[in-house]
PDB file of N, CA and C in Angstrom:
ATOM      1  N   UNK A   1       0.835  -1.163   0.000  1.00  0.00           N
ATOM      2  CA  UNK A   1       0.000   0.000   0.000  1.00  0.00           C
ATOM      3  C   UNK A   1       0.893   1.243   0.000  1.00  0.00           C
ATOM      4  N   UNK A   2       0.098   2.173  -0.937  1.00  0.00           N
ATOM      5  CA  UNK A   2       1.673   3.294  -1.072  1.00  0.00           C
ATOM      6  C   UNK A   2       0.356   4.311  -0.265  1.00  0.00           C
ATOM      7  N   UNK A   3       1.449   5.498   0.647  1.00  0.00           N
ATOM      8  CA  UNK A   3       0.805   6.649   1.172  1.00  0.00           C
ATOM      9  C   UNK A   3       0.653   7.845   0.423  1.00  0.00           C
ATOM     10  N   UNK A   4      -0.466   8.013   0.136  1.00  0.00           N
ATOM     11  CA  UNK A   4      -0.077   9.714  -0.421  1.00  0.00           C
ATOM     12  C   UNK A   4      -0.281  10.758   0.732  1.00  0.00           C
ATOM     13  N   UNK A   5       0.092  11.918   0.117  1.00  0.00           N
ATOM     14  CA  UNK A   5       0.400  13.228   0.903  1.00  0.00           C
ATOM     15  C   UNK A   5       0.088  13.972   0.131  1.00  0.00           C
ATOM     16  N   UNK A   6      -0.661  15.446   0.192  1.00  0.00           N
ATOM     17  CA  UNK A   6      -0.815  16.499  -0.382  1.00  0.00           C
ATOM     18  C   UNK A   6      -0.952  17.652   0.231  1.00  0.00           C
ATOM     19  N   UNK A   7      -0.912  18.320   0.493  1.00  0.00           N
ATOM     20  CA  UNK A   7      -0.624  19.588   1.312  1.00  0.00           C
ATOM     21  C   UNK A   7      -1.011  20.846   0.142  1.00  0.00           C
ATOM     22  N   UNK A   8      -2.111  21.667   1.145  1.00  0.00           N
ATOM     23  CA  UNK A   8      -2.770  22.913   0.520  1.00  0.00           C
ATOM     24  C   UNK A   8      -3.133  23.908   1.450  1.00  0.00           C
ATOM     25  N   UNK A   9      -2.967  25.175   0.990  1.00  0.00           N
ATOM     26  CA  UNK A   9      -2.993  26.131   1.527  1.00  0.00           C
ATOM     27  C   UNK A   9      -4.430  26.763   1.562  1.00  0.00           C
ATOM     28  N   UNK A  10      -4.607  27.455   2.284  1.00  0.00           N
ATOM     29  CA  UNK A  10      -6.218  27.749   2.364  1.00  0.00           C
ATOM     30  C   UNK A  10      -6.468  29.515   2.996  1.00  0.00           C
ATOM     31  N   UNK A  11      -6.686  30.047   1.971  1.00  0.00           N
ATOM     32  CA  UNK A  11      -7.172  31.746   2.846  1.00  0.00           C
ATOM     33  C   UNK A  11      -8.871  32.229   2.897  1.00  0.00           C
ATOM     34  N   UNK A  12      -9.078  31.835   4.193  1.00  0.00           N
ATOM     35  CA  UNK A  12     -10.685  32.204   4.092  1.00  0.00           C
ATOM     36  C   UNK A  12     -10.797  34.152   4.576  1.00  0.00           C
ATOM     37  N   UNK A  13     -11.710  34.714   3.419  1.00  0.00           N
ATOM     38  CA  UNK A  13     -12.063  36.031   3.520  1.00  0.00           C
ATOM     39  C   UNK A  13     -13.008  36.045   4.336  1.00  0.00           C
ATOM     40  N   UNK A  14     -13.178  36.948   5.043  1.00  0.00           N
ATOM     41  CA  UNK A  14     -14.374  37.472   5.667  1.00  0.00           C
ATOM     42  C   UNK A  14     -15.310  38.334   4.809  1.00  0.00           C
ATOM     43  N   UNK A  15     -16.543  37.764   4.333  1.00  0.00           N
ATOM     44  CA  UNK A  15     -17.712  38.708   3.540  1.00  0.00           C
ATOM     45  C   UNK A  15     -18.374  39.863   4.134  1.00  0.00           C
ATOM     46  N   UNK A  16     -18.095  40.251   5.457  1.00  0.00           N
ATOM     47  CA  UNK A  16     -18.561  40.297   6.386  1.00  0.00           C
ATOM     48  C   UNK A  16     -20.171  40.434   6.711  1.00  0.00           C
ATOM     49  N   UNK A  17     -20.630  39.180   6.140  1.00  0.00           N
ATOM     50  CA  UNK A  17     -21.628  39.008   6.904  1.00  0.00           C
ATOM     51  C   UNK A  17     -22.543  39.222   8.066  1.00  0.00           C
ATOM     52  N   UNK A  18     -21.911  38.215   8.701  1.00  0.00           N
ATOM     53  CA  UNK A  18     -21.814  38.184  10.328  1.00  0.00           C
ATOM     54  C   UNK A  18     -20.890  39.527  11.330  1.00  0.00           C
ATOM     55  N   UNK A  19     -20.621  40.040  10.888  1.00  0.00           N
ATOM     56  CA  UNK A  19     -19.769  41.052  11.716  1.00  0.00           C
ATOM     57  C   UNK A  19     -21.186  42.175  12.277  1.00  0.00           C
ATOM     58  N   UNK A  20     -21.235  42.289  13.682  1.00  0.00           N
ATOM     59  CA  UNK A  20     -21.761  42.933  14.439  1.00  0.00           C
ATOM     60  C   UNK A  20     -21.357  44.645  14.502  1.00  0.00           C
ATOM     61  N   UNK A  21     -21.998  45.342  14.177  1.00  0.00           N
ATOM     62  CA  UNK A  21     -21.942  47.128  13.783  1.00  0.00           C
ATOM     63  C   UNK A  21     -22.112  47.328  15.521  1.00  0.00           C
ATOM     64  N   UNK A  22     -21.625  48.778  15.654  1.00  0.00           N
ATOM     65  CA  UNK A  22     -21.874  48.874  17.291  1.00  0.00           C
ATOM     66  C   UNK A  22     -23.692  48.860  17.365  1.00  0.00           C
ATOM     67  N   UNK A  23     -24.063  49.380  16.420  1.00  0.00           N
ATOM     68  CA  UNK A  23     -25.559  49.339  16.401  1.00  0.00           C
ATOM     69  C   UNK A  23     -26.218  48.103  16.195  1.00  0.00           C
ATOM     70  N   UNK A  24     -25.600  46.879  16.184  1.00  0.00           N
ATOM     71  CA  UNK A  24     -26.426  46.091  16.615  1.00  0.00           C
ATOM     72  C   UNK A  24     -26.241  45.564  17.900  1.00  0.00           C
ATOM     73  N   UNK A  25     -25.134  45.826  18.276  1.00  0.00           N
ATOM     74  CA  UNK A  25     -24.735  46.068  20.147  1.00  0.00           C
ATOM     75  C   UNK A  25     -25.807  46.296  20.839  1.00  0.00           C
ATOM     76  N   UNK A  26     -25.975  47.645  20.466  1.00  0.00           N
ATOM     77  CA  UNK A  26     -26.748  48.307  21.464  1.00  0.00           C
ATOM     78  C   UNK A  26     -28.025  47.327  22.257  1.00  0.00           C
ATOM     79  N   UNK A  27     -28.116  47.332  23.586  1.00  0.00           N
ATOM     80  CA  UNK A  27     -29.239  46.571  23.824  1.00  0.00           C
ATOM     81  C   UNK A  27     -30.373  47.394  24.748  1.00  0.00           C
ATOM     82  N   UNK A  28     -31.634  47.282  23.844  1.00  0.00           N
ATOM     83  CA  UNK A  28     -32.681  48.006  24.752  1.00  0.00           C
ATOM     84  C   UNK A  28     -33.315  47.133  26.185  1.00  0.00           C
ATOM     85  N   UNK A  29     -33.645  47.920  27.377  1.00  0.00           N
ATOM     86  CA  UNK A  29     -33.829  47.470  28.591  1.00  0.00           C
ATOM     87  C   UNK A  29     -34.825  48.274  29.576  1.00  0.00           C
ATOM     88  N   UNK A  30     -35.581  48.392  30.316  1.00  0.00           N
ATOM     89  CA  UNK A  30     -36.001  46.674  30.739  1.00  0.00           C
ATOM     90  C   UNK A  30     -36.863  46.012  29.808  1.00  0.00           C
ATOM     91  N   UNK A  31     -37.374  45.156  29.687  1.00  0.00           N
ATOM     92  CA  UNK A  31     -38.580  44.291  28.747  1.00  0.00           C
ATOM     93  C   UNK A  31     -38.793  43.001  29.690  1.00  0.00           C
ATOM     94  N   UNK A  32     -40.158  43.556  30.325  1.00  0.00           N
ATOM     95  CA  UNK A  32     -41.119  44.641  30.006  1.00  0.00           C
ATOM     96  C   UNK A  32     -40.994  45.438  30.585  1.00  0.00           C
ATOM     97  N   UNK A  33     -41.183  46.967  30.043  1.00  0.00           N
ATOM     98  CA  UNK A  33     -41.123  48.303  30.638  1.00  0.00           C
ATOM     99  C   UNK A  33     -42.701  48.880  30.724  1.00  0.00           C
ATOM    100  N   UNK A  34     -42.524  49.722  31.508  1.00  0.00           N
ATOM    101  CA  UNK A  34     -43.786  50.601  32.244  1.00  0.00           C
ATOM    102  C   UNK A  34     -43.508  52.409  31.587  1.00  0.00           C
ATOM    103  N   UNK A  35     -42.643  52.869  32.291  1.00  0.00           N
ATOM    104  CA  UNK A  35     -42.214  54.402  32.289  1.00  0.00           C
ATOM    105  C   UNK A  35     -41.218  54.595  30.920  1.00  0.00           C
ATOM    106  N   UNK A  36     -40.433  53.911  30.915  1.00  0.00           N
ATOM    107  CA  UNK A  36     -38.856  54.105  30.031  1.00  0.00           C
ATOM    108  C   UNK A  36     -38.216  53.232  29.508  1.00  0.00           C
ATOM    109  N   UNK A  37     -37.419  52.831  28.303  1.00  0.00           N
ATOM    110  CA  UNK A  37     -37.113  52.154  27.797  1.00  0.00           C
ATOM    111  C   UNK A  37     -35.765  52.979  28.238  1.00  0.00           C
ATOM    112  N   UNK A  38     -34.090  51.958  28.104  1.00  0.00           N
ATOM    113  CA  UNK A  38     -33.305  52.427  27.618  1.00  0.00           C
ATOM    114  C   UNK A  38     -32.386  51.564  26.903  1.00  0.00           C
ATOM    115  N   UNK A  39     -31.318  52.977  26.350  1.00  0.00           N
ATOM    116  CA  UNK A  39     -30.089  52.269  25.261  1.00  0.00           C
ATOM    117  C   UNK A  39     -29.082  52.087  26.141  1.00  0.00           C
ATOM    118  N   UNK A  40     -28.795  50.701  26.035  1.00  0.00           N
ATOM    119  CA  UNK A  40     -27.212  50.044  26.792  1.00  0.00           C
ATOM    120  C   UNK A  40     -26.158  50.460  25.692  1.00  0.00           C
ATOM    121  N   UNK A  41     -24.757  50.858  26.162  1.00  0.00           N
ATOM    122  CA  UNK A  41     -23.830  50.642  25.682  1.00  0.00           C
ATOM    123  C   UNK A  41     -24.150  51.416  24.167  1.00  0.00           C
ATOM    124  N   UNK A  42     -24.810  52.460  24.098  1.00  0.00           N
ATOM    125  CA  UNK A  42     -24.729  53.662  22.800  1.00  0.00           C
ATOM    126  C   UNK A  42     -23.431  54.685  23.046  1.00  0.00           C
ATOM    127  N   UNK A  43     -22.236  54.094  21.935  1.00  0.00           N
ATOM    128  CA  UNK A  43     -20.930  54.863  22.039  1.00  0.00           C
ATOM    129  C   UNK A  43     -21.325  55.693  20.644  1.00  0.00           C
ATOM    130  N   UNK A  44     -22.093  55.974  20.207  1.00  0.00           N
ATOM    131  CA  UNK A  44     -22.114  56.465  19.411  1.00  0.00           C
ATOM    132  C   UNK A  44     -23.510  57.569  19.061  1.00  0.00           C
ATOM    133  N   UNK A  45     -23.430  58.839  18.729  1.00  0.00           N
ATOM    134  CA  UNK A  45     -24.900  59.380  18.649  1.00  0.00           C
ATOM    135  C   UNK A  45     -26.254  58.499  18.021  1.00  0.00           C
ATOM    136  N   UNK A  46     -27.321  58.107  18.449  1.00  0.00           N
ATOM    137  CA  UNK A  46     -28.173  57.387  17.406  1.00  0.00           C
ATOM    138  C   UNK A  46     -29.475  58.073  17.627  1.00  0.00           C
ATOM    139  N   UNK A  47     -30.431  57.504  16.681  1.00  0.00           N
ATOM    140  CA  UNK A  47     -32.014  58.141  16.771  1.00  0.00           C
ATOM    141  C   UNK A  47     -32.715  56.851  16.953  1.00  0.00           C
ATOM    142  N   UNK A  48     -34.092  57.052  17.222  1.00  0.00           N
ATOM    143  CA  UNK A  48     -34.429  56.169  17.862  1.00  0.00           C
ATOM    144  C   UNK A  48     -36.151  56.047  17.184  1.00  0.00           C
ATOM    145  N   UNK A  49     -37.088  55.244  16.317  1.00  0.00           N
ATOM    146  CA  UNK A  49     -38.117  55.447  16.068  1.00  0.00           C
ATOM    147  C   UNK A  49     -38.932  54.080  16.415  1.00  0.00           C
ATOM    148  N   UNK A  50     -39.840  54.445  17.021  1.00  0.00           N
ATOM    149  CA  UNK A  50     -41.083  52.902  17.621  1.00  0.00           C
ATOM    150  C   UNK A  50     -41.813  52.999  17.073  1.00  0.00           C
ATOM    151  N   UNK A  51     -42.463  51.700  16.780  1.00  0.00           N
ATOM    152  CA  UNK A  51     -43.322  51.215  15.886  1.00  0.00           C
ATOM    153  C   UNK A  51     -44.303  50.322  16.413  1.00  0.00           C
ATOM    154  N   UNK A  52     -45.436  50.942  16.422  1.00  0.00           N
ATOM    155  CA  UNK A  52     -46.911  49.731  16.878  1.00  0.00           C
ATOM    156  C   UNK A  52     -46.732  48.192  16.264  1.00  0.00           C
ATOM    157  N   UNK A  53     -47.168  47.328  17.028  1.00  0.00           N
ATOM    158  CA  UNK A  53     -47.787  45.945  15.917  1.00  0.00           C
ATOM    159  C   UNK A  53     -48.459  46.257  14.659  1.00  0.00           C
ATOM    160  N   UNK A  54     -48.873  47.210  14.444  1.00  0.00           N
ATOM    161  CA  UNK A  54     -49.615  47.472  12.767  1.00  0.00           C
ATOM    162  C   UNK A  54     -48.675  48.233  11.720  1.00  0.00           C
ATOM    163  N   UNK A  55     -47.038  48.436  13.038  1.00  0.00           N
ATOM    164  CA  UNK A  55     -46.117  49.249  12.032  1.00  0.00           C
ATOM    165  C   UNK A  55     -46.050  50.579  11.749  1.00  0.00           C
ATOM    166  N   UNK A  56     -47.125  51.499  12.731  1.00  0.00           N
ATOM    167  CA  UNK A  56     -47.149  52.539  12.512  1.00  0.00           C
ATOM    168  C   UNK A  56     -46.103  53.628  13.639  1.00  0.00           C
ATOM    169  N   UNK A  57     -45.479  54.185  13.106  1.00  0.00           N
ATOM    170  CA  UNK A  57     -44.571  54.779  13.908  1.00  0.00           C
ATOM    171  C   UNK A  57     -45.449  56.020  15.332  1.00  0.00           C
ATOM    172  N   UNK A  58     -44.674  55.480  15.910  1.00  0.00           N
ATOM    173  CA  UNK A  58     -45.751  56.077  17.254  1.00  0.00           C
ATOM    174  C   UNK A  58     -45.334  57.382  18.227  1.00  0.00           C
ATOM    175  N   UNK A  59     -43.157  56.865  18.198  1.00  0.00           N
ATOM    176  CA  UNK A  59     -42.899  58.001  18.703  1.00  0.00           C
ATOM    177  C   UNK A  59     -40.944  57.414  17.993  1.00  0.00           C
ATOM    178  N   UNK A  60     -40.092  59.206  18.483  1.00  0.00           N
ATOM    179  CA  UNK A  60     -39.152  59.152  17.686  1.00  0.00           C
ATOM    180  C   UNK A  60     -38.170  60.032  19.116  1.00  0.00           C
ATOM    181  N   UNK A  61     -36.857  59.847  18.977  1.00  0.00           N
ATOM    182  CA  UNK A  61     -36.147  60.244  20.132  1.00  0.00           C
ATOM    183  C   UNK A  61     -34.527  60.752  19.126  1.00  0.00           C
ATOM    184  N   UNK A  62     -33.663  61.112  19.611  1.00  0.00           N
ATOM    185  CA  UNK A  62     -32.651  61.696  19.310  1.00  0.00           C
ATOM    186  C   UNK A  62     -31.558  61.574  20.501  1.00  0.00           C
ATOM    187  N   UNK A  63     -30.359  61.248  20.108  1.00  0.00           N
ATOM    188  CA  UNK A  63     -29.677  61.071  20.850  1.00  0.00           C
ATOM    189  C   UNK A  63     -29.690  60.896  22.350  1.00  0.00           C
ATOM    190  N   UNK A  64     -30.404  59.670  23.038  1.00  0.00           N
ATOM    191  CA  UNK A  64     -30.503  59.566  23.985  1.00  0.00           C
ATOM    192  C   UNK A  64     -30.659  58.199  24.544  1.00  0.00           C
ATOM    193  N   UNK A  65     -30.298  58.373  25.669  1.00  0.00           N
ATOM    194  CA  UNK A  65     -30.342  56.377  26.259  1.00  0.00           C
ATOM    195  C   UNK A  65     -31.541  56.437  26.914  1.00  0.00           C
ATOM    196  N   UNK A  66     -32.232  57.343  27.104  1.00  0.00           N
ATOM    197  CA  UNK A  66     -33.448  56.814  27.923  1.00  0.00           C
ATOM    198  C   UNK A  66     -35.029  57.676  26.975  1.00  0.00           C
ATOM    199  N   UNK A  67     -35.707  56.751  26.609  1.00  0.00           N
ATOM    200  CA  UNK A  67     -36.829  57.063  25.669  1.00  0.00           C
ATOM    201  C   UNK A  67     -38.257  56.717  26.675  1.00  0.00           C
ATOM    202  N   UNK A  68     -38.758  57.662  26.423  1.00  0.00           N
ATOM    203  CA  UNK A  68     -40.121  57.811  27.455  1.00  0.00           C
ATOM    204  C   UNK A  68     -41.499  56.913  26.931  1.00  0.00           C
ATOM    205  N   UNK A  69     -41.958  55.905  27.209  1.00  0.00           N
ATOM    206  CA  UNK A  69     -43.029  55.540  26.687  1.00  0.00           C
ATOM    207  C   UNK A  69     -44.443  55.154  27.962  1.00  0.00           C
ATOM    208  N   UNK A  70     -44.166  55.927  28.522  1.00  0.00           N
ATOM    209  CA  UNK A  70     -45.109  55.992  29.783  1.00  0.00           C
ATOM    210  C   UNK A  70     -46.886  56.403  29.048  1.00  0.00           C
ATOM    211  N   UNK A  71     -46.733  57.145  27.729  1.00  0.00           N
ATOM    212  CA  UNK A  71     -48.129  57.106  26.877  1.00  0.00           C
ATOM    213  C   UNK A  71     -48.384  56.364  26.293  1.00  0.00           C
ATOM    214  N   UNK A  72     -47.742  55.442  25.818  1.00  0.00           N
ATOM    215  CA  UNK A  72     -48.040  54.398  24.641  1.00  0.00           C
ATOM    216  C   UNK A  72     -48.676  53.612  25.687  1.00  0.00           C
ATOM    217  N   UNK A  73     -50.012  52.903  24.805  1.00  0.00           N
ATOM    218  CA  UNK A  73     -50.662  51.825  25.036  1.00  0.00           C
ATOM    219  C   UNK A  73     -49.623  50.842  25.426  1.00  0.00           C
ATOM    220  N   UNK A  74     -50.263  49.626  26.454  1.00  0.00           N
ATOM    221  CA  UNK A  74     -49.626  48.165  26.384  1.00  0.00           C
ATOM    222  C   UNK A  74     -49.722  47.423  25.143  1.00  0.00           C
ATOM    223  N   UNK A  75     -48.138  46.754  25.454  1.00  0.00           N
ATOM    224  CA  UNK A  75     -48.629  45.585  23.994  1.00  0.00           C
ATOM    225  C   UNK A  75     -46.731  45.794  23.699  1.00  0.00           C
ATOM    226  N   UNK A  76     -46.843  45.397  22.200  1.00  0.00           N
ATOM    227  CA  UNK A  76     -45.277  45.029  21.819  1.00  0.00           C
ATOM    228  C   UNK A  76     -44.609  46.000  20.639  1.00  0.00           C
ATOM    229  N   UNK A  77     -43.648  46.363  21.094  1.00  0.00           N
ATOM    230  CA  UNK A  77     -43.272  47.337  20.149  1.00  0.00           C
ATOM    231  C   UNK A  77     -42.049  47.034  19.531  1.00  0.00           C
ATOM    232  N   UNK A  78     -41.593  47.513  18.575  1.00  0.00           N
ATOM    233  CA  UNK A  78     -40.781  47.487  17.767  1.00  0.00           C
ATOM    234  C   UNK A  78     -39.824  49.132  17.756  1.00  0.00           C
ATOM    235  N   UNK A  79     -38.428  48.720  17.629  1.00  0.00           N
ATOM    236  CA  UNK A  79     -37.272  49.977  17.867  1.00  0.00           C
ATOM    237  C   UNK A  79     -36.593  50.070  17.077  1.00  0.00           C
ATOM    238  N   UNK A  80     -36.697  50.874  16.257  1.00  0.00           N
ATOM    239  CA  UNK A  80     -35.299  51.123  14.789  1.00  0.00           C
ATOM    240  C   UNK A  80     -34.702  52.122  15.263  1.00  0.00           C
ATOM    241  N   UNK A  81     -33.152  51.740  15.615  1.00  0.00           N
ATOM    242  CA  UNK A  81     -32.062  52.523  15.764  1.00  0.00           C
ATOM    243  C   UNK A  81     -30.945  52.569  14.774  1.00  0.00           C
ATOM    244  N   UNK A  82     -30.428  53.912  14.622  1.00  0.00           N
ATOM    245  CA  UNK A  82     -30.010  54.448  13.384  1.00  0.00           C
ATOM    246  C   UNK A  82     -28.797  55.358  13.977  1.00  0.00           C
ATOM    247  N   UNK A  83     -27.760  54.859  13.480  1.00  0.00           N
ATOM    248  CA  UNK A  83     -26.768  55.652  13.472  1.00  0.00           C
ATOM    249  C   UNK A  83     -26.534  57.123  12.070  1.00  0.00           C
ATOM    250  N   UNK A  84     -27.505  56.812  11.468  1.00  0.00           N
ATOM    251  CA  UNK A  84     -27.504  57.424   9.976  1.00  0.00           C
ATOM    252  C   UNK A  84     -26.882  56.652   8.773  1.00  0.00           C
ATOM    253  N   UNK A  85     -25.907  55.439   9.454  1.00  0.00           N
ATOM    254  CA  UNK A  85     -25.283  54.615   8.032  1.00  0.00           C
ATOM    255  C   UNK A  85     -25.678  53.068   7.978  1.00  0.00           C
ATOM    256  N   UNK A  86     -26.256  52.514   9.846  1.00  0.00           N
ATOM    257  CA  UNK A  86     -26.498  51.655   9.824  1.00  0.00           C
ATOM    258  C   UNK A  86     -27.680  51.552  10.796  1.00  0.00           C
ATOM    259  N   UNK A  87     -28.249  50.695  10.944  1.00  0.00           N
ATOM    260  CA  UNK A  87     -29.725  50.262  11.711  1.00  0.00           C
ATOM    261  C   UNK A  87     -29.726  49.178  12.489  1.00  0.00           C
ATOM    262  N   UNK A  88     -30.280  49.115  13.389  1.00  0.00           N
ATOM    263  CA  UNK A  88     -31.165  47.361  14.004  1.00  0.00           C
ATOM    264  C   UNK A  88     -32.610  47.836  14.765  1.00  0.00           C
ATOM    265  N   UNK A  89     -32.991  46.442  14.774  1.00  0.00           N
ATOM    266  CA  UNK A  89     -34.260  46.445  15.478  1.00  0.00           C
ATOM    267  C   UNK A  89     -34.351  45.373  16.172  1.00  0.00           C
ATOM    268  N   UNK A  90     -35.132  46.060  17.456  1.00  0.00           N
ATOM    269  CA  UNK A  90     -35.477  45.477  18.810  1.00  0.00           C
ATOM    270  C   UNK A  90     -36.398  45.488  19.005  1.00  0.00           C
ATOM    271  N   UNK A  91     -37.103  44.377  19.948  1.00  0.00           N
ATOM    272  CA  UNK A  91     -38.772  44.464  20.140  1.00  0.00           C
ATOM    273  C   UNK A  91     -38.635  44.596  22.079  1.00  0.00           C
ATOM    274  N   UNK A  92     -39.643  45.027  22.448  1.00  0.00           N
ATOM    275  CA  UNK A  92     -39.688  44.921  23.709  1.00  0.00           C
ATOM    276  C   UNK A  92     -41.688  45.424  24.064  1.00  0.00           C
ATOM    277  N   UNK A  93     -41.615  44.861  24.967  1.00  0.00           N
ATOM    278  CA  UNK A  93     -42.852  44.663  25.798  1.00  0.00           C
ATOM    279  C   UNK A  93     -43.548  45.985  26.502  1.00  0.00           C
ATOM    280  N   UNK A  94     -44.069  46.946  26.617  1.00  0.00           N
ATOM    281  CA  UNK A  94     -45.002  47.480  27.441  1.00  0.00           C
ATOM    282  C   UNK A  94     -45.948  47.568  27.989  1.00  0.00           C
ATOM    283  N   UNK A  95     -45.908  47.148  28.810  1.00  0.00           N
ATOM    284  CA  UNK A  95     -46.461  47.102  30.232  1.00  0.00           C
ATOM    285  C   UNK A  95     -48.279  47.644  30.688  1.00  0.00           C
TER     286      UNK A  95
END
């Protein structure tokens, strides 16, 4: 029985896919909230717009870690945060 051997080199790129923006960092807290939602760990200026279950935008904030939703109805909302180049969205609970 004869052995072979072959030997190859291999360079994997990163597409970056998977690579995490600080804006998808950011984590909104508490859930479920009553008075205030806030932004964990925002190193960076962002805006902030909520969105009902039917998708309709309800309220909008500007540079800030703590967003007031003490008027909004109970139920589940939705959070698009925006650095201006990149976005994520978070859902959280009110109370």
């Amino acid at each position: 029985m004869q052995n072979i051997k072959d030997t190859y080199n291999w360079t994997i790129a990163d597409d970056g896919l998977n690579c995490k923006t600080v804006i998808d960092k950011i984590k909104v807290y508490p859930s479920p909230a009553k008075q205030y939602i806030s932004l964990e760990e925002s190193e960076v200026s962002v805006s902030a717009s909520i969105y009902n279950s039917r998708g309709q935008k309800v309220t909008t904030a500007k540079s800030t870690n703590k967003i007031a939703i003490e008027n909004l109805p109970s139920g589940v909302y939705t959070i698009r945060i925006s650095d201006g180049e990149s976005q994520s969205y978070k859902r959280f609970v009110k109370l």
